[in-house]
N, C-alpha and C. Protein backbone atom coordinates (compact mmCIF):
# COMPACT_ATOMS: atom_id res chain seq x y z
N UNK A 1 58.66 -16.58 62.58
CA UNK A 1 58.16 -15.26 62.91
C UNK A 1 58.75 -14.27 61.90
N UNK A 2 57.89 -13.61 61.11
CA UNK A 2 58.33 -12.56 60.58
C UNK A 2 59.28 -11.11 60.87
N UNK A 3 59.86 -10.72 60.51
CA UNK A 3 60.67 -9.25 60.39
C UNK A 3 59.75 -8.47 61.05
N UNK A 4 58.87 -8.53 60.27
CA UNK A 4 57.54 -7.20 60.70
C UNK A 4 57.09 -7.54 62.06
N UNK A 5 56.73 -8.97 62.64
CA UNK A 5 56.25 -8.90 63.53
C UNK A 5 57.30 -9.02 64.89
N UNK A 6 58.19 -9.36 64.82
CA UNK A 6 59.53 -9.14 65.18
C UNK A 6 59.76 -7.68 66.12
N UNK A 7 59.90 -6.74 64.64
CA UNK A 7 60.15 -5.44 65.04
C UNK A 7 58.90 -4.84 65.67
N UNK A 8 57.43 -5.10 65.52
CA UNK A 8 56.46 -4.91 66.40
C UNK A 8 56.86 -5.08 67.68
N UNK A 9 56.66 -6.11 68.06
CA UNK A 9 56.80 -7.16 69.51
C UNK A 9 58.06 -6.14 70.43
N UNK A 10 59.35 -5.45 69.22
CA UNK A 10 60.43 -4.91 70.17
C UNK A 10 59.70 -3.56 70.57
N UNK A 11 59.45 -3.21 69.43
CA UNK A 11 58.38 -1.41 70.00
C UNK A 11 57.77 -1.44 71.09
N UNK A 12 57.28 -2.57 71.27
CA UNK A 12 55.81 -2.79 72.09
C UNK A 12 56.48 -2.71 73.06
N UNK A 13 58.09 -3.42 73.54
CA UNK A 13 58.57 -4.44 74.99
C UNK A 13 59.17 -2.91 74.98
N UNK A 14 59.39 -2.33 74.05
CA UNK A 14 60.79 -0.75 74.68
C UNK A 14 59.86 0.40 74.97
N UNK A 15 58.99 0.51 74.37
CA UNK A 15 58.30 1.30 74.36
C UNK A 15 57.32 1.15 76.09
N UNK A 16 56.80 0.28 76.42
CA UNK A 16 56.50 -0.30 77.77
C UNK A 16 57.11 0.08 78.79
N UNK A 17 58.57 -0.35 78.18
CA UNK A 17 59.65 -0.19 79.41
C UNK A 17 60.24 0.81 79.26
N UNK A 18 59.35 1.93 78.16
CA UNK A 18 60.59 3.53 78.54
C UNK A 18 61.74 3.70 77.88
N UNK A 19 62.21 3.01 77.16
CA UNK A 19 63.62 3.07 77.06
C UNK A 19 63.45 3.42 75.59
N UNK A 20 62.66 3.72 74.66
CA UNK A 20 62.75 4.18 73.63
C UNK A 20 63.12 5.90 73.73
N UNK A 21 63.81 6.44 72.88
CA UNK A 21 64.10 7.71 72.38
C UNK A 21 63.46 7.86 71.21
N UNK A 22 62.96 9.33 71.15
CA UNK A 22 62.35 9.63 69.80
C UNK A 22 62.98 9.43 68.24
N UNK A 23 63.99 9.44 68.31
CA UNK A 23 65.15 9.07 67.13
C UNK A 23 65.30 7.27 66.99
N UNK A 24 65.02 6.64 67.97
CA UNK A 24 64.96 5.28 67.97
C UNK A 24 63.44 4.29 67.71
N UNK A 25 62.24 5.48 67.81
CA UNK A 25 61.59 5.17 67.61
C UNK A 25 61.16 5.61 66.36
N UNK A 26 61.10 6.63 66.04
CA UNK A 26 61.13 6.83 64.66
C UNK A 26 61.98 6.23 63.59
N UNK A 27 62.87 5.43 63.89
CA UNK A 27 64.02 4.34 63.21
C UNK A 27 63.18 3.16 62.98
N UNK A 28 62.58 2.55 64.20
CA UNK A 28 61.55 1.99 64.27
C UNK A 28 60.50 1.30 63.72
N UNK A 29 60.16 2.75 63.35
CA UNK A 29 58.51 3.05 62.75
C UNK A 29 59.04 3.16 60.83
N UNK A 30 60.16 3.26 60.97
CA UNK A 30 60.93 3.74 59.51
C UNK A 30 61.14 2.15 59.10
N UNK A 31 61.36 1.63 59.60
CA UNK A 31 61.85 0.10 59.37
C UNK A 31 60.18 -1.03 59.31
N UNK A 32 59.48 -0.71 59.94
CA UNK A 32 58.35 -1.18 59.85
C UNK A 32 57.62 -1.08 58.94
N UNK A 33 57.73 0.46 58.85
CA UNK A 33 56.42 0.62 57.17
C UNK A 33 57.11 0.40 55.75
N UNK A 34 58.87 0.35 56.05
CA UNK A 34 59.72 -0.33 55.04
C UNK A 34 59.26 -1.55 55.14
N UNK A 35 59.19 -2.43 55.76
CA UNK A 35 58.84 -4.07 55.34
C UNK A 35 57.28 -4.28 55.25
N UNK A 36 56.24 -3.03 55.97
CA UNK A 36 54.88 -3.69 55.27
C UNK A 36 54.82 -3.23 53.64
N UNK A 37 55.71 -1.92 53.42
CA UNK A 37 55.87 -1.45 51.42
C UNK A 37 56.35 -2.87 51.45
N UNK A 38 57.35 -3.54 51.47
CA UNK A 38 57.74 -4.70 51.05
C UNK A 38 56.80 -5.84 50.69
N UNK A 39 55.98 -6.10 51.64
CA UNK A 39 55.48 -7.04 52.18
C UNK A 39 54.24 -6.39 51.03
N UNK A 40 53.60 -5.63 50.87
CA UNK A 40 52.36 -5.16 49.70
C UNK A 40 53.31 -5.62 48.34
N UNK A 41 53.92 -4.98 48.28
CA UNK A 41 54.56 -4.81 46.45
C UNK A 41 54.66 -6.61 46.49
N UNK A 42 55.28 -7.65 46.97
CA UNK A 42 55.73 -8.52 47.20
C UNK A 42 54.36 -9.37 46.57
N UNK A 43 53.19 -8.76 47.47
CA UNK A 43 51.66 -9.55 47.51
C UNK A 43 51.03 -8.99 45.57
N UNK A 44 51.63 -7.99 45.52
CA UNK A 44 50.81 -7.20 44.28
C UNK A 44 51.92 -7.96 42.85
N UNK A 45 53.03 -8.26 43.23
CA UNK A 45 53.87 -8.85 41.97
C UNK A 45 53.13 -9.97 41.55
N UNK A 46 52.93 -11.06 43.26
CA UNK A 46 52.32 -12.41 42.98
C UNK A 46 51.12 -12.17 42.09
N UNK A 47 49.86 -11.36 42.80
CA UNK A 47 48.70 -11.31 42.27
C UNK A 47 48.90 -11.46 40.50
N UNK A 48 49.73 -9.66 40.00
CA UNK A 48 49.87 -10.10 38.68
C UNK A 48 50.89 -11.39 38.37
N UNK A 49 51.99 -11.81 38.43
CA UNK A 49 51.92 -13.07 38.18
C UNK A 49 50.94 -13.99 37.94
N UNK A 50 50.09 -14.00 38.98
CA UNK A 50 49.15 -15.03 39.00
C UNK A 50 48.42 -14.68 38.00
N UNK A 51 48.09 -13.66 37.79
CA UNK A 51 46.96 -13.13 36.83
C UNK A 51 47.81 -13.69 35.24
N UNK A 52 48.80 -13.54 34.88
CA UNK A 52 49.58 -13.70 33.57
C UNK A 52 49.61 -14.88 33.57
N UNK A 53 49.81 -16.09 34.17
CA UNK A 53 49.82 -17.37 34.34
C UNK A 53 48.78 -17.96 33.94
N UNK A 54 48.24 -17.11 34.51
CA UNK A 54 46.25 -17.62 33.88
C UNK A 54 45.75 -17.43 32.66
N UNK A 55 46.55 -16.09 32.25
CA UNK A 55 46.05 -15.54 30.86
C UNK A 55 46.78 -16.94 29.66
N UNK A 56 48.23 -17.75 29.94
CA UNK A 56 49.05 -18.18 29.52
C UNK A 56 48.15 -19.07 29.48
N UNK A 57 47.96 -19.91 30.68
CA UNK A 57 47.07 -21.33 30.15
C UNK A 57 46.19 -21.34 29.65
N UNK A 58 45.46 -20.13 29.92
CA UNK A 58 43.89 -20.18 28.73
C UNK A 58 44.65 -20.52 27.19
N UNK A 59 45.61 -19.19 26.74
CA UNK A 59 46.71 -19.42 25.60
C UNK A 59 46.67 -21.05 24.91
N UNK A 60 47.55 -21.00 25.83
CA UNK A 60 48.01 -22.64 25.97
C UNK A 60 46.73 -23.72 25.29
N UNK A 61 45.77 -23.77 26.13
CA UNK A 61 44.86 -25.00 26.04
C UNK A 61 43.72 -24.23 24.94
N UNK A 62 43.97 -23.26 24.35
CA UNK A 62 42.96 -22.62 22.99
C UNK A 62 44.06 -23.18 22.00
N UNK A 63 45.47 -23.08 22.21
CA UNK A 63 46.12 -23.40 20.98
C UNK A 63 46.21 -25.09 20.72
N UNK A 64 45.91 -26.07 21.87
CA UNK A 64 46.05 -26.91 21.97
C UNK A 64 45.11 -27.53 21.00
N UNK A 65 43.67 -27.23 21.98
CA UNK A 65 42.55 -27.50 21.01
C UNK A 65 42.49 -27.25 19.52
N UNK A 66 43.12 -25.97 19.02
CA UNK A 66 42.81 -25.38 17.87
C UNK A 66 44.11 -26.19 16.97
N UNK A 67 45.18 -26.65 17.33
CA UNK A 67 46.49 -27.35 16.47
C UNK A 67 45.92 -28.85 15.99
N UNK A 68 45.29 -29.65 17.52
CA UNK A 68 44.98 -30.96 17.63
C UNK A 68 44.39 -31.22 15.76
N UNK A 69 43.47 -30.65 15.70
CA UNK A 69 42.35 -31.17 14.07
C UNK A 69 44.24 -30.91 13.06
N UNK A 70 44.70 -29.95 13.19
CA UNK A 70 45.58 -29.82 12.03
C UNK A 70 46.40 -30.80 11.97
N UNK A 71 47.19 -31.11 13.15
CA UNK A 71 48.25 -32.63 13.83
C UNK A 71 47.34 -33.63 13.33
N UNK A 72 46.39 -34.13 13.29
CA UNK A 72 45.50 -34.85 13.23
C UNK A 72 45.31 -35.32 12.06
N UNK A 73 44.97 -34.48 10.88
CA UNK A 73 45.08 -34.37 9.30
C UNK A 73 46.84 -34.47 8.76
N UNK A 74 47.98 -33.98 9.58
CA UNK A 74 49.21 -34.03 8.45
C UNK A 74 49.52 -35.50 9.25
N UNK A 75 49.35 -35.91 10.47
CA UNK A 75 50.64 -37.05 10.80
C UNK A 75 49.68 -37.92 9.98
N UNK A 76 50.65 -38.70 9.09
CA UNK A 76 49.81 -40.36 8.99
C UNK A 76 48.79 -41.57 9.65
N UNK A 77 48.08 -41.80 9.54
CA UNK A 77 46.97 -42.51 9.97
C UNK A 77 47.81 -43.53 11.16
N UNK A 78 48.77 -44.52 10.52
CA UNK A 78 49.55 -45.39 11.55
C UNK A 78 50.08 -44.74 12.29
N UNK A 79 50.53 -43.33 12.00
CA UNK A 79 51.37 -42.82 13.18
C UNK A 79 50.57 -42.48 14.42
N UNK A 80 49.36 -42.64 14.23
CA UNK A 80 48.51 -42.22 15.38
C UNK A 80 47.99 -43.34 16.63
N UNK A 81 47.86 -44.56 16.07
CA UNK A 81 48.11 -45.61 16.81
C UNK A 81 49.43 -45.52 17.04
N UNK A 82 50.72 -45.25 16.80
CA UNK A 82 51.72 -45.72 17.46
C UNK A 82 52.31 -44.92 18.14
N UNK A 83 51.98 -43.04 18.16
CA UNK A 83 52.64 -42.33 18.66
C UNK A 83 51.23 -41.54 19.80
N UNK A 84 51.95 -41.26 20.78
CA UNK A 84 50.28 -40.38 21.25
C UNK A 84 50.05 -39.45 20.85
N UNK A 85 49.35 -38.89 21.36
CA UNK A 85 49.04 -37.59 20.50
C UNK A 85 50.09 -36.86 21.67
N UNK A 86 50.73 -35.39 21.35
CA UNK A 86 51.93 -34.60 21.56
C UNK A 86 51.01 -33.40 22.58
N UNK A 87 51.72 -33.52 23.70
CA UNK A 87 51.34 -32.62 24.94
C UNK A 87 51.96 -31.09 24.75
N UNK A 88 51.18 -30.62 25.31
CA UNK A 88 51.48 -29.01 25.44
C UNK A 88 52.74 -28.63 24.92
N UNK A 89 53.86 -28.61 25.28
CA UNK A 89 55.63 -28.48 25.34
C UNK A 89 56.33 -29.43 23.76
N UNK A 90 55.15 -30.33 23.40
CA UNK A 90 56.05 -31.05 21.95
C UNK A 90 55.62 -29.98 21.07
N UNK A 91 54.65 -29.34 20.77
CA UNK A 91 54.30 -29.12 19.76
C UNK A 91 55.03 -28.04 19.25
């Protein structure tokens, strides 16, 4: 169970039963929209992450394609039967 839904569930049970004060509820309500800001920025880092990750492998597998013909022409002819061809991270 989450923080957020946590501190919901207590509003709901004090608030029911009366026993909230305006200073305790506004503490509350202060602590709640602190962890849904959390809980957005948190969702909006991933998104771009995710978004840069993506931009990286496109990167990645254009340079792959585009090195392969050059690797291809300098290693020696035998070296190609005996070695594989070199993944993402050797080159």
């Amino acid at each position: 169970m989450s923080l957020k839904y946590a501190l919901s569930v207590q509003l709901f049970i004090l608030s029911m039963a009366g026993k909230l004060k305006s200073d305790e509820m506004k503490d509350i309500l202060l602590r709640l929209n602190t962890m849904n800001n959390l809980s957005d920025s948190a969702v909006a880092t991933l998104v771009q992450s995710q978004k840069e990750l993506s931009k990286a492998l496109e990167t990645q597998t254009y340079l792959n394609k585009s090195l392969m013909p050059l690797y291809t022409a300098l290693v020696p002819q035998e070296d190609h039967v005996l070695q594989p061809c070199p993944q993402s991270g050797d080159l």
